[in-house]
Protein backbone atom coordinates (compact mmCIF):
# COMPACT_ATOMS: atom_id res chain seq x y z
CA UNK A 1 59.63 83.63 143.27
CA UNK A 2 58.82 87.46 143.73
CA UNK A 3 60.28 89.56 146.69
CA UNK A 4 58.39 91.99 148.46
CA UNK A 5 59.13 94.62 145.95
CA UNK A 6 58.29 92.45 142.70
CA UNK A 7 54.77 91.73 144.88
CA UNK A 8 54.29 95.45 144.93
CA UNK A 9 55.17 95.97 141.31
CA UNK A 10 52.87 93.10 140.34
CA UNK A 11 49.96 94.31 142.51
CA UNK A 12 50.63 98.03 140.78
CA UNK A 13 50.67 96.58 137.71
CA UNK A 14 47.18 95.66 137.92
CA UNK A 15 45.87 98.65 140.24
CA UNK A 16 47.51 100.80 137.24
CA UNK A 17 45.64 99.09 134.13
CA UNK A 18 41.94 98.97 136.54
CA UNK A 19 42.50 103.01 137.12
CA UNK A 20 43.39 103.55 133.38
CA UNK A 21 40.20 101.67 132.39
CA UNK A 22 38.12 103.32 135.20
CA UNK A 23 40.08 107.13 134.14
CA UNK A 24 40.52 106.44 130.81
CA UNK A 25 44.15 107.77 131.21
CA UNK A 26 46.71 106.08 128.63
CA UNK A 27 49.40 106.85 130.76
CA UNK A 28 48.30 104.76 133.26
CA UNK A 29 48.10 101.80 131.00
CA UNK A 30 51.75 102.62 129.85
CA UNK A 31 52.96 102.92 133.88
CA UNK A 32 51.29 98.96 133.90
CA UNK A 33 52.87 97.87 131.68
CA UNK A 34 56.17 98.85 132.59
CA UNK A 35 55.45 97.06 135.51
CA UNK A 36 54.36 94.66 134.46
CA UNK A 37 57.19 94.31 132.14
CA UNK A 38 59.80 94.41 135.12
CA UNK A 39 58.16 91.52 137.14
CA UNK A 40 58.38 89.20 133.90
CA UNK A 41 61.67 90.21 132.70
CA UNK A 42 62.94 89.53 136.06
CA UNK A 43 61.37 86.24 136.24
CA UNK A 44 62.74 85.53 133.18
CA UNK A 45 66.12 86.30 134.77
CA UNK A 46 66.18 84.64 137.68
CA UNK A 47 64.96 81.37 135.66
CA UNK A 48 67.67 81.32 133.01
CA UNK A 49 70.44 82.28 135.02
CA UNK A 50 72.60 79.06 135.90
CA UNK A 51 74.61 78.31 138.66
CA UNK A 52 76.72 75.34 140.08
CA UNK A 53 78.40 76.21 142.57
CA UNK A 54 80.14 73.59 145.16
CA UNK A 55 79.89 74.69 149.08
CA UNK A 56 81.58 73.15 152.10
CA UNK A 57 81.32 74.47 156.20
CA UNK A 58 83.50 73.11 158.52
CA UNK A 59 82.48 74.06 161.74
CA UNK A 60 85.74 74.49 164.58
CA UNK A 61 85.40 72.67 167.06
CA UNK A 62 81.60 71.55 166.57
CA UNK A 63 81.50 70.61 170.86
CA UNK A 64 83.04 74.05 173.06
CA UNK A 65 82.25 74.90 176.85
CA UNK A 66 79.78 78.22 177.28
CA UNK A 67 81.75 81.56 176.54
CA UNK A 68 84.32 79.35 174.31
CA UNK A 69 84.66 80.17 170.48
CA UNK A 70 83.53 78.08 167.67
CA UNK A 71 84.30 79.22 164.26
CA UNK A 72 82.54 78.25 161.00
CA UNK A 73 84.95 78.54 157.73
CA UNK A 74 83.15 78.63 154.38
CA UNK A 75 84.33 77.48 150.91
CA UNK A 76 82.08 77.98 147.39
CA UNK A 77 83.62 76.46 144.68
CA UNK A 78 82.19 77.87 141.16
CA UNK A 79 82.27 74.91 139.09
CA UNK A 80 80.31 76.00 135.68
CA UNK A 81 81.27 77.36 133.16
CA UNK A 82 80.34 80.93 132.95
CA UNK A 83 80.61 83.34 136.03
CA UNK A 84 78.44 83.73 138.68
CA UNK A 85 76.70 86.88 139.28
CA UNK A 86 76.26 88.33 143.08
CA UNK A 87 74.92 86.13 145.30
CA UNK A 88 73.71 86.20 148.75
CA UNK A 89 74.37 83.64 151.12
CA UNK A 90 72.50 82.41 154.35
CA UNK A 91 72.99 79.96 157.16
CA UNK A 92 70.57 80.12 159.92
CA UNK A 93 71.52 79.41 163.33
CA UNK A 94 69.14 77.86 166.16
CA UNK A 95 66.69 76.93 164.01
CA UNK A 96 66.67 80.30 162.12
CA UNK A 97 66.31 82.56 165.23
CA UNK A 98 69.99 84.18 164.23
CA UNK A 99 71.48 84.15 160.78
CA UNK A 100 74.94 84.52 159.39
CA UNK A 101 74.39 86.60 156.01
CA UNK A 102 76.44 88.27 153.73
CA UNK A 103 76.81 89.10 149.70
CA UNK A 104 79.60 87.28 147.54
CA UNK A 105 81.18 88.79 144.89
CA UNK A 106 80.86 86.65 141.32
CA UNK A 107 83.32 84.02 140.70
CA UNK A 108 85.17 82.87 137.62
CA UNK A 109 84.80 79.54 136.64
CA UNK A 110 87.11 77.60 139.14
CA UNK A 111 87.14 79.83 141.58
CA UNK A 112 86.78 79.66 145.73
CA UNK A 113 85.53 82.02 148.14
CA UNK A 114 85.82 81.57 151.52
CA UNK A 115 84.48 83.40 154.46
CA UNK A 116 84.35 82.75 158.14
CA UNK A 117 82.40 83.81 161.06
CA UNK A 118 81.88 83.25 164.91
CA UNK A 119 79.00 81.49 166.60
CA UNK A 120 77.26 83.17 169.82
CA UNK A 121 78.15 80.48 172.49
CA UNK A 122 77.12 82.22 175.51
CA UNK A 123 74.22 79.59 176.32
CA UNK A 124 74.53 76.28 176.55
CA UNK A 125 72.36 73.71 174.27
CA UNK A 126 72.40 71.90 171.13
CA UNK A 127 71.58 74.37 168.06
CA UNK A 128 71.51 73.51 164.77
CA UNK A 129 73.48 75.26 161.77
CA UNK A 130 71.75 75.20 158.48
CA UNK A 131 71.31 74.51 155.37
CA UNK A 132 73.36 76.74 154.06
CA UNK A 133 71.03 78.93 151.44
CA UNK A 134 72.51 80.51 148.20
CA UNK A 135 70.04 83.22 147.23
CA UNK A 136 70.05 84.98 143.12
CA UNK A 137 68.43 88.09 143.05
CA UNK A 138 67.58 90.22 140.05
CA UNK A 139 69.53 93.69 139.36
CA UNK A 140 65.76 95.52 140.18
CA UNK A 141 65.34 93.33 143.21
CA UNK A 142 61.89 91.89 142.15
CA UNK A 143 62.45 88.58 141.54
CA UNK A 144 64.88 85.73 143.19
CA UNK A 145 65.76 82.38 143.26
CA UNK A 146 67.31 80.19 146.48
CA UNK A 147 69.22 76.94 146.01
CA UNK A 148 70.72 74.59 149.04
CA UNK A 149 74.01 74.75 149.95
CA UNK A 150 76.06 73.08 153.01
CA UNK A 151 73.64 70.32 154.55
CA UNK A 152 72.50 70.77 158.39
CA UNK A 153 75.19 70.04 161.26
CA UNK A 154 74.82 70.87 165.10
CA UNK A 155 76.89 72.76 167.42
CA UNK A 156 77.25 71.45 171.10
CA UNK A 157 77.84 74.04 174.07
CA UNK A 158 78.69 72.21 176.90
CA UNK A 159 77.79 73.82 180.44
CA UNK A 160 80.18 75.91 182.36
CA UNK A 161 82.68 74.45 184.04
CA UNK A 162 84.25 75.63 187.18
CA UNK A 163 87.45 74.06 188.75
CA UNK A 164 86.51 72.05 191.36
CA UNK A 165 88.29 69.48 193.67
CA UNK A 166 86.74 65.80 192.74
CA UNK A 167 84.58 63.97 194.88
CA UNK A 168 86.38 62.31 197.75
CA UNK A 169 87.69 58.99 197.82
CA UNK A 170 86.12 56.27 199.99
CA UNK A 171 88.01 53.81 202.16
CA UNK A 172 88.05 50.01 202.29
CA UNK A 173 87.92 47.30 200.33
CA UNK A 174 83.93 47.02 199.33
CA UNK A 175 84.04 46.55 195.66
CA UNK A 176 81.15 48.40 195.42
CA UNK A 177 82.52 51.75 197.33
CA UNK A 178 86.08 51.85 196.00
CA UNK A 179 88.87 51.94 197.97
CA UNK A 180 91.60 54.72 198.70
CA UNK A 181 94.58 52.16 197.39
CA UNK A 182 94.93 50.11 194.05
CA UNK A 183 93.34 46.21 194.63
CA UNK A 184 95.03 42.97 193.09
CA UNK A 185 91.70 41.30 193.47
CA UNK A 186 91.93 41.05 189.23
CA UNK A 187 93.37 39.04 186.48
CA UNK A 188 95.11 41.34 184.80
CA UNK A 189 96.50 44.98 185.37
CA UNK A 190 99.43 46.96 184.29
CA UNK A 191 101.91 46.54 187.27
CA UNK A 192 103.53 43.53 188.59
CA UNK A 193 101.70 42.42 191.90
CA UNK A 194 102.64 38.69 192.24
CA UNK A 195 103.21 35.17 191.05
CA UNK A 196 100.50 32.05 191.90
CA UNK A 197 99.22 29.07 190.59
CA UNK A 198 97.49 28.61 187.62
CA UNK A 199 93.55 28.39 187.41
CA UNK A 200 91.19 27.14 184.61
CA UNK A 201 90.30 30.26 182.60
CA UNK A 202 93.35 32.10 183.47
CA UNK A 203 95.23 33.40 180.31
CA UNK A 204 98.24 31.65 178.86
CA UNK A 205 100.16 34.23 177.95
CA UNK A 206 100.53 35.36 181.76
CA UNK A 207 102.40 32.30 181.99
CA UNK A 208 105.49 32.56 184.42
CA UNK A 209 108.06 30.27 182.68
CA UNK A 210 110.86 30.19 184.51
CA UNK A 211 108.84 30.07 187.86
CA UNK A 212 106.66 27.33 186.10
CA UNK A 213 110.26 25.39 185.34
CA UNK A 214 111.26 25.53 188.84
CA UNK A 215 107.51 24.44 190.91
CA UNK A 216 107.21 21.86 187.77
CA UNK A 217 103.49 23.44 187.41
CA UNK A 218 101.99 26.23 185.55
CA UNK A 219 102.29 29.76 187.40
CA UNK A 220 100.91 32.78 186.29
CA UNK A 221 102.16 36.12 186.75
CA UNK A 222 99.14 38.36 188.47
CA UNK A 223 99.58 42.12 188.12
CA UNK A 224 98.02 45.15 190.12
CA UNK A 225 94.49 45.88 188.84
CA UNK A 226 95.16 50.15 188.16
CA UNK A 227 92.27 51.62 190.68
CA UNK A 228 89.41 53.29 189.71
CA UNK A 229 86.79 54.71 192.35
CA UNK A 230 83.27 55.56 191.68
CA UNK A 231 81.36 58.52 191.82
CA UNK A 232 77.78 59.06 191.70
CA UNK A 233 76.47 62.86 190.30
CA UNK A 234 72.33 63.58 190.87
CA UNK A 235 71.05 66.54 189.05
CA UNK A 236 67.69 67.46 190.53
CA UNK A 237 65.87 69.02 187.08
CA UNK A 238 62.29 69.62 188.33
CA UNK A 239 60.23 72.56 187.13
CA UNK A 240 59.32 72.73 191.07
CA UNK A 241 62.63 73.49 192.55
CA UNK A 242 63.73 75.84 189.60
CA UNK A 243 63.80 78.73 187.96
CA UNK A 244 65.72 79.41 184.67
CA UNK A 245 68.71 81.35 186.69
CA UNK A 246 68.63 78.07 189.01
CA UNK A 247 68.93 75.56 186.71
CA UNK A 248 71.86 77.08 185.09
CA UNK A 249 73.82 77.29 188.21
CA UNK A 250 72.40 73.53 188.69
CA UNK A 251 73.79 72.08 185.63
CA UNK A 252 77.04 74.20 185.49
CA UNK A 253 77.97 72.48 189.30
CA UNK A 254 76.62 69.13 187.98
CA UNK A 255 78.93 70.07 184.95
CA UNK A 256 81.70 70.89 186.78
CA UNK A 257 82.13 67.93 190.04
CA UNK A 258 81.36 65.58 186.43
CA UNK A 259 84.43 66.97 185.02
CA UNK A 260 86.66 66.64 188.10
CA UNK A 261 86.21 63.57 188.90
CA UNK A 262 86.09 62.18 184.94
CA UNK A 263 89.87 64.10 185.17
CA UNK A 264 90.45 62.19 188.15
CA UNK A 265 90.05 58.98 185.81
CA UNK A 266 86.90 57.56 188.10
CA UNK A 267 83.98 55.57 186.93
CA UNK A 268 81.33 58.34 186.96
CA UNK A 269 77.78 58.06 186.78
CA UNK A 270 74.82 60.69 186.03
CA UNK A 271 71.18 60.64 187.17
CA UNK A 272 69.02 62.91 187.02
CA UNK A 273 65.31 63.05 187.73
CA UNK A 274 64.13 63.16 184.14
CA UNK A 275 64.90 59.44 184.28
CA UNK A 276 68.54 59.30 182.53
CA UNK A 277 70.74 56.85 184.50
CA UNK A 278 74.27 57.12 182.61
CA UNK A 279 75.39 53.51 184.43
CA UNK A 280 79.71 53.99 185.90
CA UNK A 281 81.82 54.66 182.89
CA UNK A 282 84.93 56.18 182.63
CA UNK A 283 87.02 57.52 179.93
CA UNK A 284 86.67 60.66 177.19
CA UNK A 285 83.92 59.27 175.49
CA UNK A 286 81.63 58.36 178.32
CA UNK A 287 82.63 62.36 179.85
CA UNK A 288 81.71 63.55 176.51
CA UNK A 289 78.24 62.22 176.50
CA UNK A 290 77.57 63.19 180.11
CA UNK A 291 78.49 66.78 178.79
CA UNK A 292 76.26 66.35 175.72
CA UNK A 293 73.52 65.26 178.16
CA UNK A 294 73.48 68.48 180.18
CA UNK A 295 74.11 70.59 177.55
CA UNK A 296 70.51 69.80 176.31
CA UNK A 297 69.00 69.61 179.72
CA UNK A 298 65.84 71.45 180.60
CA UNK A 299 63.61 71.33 183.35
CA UNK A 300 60.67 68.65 183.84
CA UNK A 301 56.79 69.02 185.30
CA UNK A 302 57.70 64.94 185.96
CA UNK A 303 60.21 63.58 188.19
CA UNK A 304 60.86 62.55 191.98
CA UNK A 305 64.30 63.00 193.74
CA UNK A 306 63.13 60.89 196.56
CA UNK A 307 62.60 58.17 194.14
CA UNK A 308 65.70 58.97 192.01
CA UNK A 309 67.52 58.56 195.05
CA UNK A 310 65.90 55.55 196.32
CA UNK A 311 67.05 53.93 193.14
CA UNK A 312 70.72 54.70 193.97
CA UNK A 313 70.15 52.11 197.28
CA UNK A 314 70.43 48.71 194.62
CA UNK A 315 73.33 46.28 194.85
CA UNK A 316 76.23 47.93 192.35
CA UNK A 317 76.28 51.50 193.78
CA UNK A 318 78.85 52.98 195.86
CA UNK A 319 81.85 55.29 196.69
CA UNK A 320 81.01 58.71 197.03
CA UNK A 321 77.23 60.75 195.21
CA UNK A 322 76.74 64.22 195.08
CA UNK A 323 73.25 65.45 194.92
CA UNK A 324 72.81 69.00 193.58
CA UNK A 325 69.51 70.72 194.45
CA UNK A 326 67.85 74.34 195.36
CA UNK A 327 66.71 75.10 198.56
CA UNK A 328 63.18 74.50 197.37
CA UNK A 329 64.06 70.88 197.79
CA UNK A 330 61.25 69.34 200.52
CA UNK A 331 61.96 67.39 203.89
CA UNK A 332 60.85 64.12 202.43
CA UNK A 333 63.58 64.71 199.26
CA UNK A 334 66.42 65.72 202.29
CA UNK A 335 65.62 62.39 204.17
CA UNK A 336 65.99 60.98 200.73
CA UNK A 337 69.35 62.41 200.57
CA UNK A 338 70.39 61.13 204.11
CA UNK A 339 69.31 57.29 203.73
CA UNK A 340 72.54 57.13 201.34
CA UNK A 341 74.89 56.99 203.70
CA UNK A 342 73.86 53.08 204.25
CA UNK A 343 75.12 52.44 200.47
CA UNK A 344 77.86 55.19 199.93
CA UNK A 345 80.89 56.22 201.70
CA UNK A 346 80.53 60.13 200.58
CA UNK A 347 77.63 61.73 200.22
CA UNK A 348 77.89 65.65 199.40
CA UNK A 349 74.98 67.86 199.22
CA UNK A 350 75.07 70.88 197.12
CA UNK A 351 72.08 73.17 198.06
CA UNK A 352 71.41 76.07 195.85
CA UNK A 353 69.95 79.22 198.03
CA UNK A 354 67.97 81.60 196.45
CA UNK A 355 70.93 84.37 196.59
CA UNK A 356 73.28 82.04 194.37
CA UNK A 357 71.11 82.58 191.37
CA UNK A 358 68.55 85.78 191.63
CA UNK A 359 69.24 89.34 191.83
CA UNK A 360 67.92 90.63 194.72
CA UNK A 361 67.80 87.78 196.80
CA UNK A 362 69.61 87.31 199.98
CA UNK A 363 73.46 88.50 199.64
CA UNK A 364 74.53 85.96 202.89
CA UNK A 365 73.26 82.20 204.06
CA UNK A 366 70.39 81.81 206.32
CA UNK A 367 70.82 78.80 208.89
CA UNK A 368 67.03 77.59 207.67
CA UNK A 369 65.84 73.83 208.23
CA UNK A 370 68.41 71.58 209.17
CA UNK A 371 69.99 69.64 206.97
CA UNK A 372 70.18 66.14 206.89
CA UNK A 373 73.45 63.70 207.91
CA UNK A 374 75.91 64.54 204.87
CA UNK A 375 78.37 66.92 203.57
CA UNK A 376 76.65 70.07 202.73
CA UNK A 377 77.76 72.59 200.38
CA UNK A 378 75.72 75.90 200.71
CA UNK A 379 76.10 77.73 197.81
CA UNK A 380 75.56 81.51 198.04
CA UNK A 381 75.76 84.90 196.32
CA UNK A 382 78.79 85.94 197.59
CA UNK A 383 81.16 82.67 197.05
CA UNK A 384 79.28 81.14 194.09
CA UNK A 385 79.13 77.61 193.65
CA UNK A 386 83.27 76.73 193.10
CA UNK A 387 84.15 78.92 195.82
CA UNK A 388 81.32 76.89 198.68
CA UNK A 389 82.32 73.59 196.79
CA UNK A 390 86.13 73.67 197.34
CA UNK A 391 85.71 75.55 200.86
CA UNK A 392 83.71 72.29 202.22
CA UNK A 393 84.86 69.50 199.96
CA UNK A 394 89.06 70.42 200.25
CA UNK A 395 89.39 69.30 203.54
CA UNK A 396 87.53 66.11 203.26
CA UNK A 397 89.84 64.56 200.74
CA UNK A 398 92.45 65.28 202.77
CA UNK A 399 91.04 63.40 205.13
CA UNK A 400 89.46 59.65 205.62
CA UNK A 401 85.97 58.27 204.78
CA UNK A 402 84.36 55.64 206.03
């Protein structure tokens, strides 16, 4: 195809001949077709000239936390049989809003070149890298021809995260709200707990046999079910409570209490008020894809928190729920927020004020509405949201819940 310069040779190819006809100059009909010349000589370049070239981008690592690097490494591999001439390479970034470009010098048959550059990982999302674009060019510039490279892949930027102490642990023995001490209420665990009688269904190979030899019945060995609690995170993502600045400092705390307590090896669960309802998981994977999720969150015209919340009142919640909100939150969404203390054990409210996430707004917390019957966490200009989190939530797991 022609450039933008083999377009203006074409088009002055023609002006040239229609003002020799109309002036009757001959040297304007020998400037044509020169140009004319050019644009079909390049054409006929670009068109003959062969080249198979093998590419490969390995992105490292392809998931990294905001402000982390990620590094993409390069490799052309020129596997013809005559050398390449210059080529110019291409791989767009966020859907071709940013580009990585740069010339390569002709290769030998056989031969690699390898580059590397940095992605911008400032913001959080999921972009997409690629396809990677190989680009021939004639020596004038007029004509060029582009041929895939690397296929698409995605980079992940995960929100910040700040560190935070965990959610606190809940007291007693309600399966459903965790308890502060390991249960034996199980079949199986890691550590030995105690010896009893066998029951229909129970596993052979927990067999006791030298207890079973003395009783002259089957006993099974029972061990200490390891303890997990449960922790509940609620991301309020409505367009109606946030601004851009807000819902970055929204998603980096939702980000971050995930994180502490998915270190603290609990069964985590996300809502938000787009709808997403993670269900309790636990382990690197499930963390992963709560990262994942908030990495691509935005905010939503649709959504309650009221009704979010109410959900979170059904048989199979429990232990302790943090609900993270602005200060635009209404009175109906803050009674919302109080009503779980009949399921949960914990309930911490994180409360974004407007100084926490706009310049210019107020540099100290006002005492404003009350607040409803749970942990609060008032997160201001001044501490940020680590700093107001650890201040109020510290001294709670020190202490009891109930």
């Amino acid at each position: 195809m022609l450039t933008r310069r083999g377009t203006f040779f074409a088009v002055a190819a023609v002006v040239l001949m229609v003002a020799g006809r109309l002036l009757g100059v001959s040297e304007l009909y020998a400037l044509a077709a020169a140009a004319a010349a050019t644009v079909i000589s390049s054409l006929i370049y670009v068109r003959a000239a062969k080249v198979d070239l093998v590419t490969h981008r390995s992105l490292h690592p392809a998931r990294v936390h905001a402000g982390s690097d990620s590094r993409v490494d390069l490799a052309i591999t020129n596997r013809g049989t005559r050398r390449t001439p210059v080529l110019a390479v291409r791989d767009p970034f966020d859907g071709g809003r940013r580009w990585a470009r740069f010339l390569m010098a002709p290769l030998n048959p056989g031969e690699t070149a390898r580059a590397a550059y940095r992605l911008p990982t400032d913001d959080r999302g999921v972009f997409d890298l690629g396809p990677l674009r190989l680009h021939l060019t004639d020596p004038f510039g007029v004509a060029s021809k582009a041929t895939d490279g690397a296929s698409p892949t995605k980079l992940t930027v995960y929100p910040r995260v700040d560190p935070v102490e965990p959610l606190p642990e809940t007291l007693g023995h309600d399966p459903f709200a965790g308890a502060e001490h390991p249960t034996a209420l199980g079949r199986g665990g890691e550590d030995f707990y105690a010896l009893r009688a066998y029951e229909v269904g129970d596993d052979l190979r927990r067999v006791h046999w030298p207890a079973s030899a003395k009783a002259d019945d089957l006993i099974i060995r029972q061990d200490e079910m390891p303890w997990q609690g449960r922790a509940t995170v609620v991301c309020d993502l409505r367009r109606g409570v946030h601004n851009r600045q807000s819902l970055e400092v929204a998603v980096s705390a939702t980000a971050s209490i995930v994180t502490a307590c998915w270190r603290r090896q609990a069964l985590i669960r996300m809502v938000t008020t787009q709808g997403l309802d993670s269900a309790f998981g636990s382990g690197q994977a499930h963390g992963e894809m709560l990262l994942e999720q908030l990495a691509g969150a935005a905010m939503s015209s649709s959504g309650n928190l009221a009704l979010s919340l109410a959900m979170l009142h059904r048989e199979g919640n429990g232990g302790a729920v943090a609900v993270v909100t602005t200060e635009a939150a209404s009175d109906t969404d803050l009674e919302a927020v109080a009503r779980l203390r009949g399921r949960f054990g914990a309930v911490v409210l994180v409360l974004l004020e407007r100084g926490s996430y706009e310049h210019g707004g107020p540099k100290t917390s006002t005492p404003g509405r009350p607040l409803p019957r749970a942990t609060a966490v008032r997160v201001t200009s001044p501490r940020g949201f680590a700093a107001a989190w650890n201040q109020v939530v510290a001294p709670k797991r020190s202490g009891a819940y109930r």
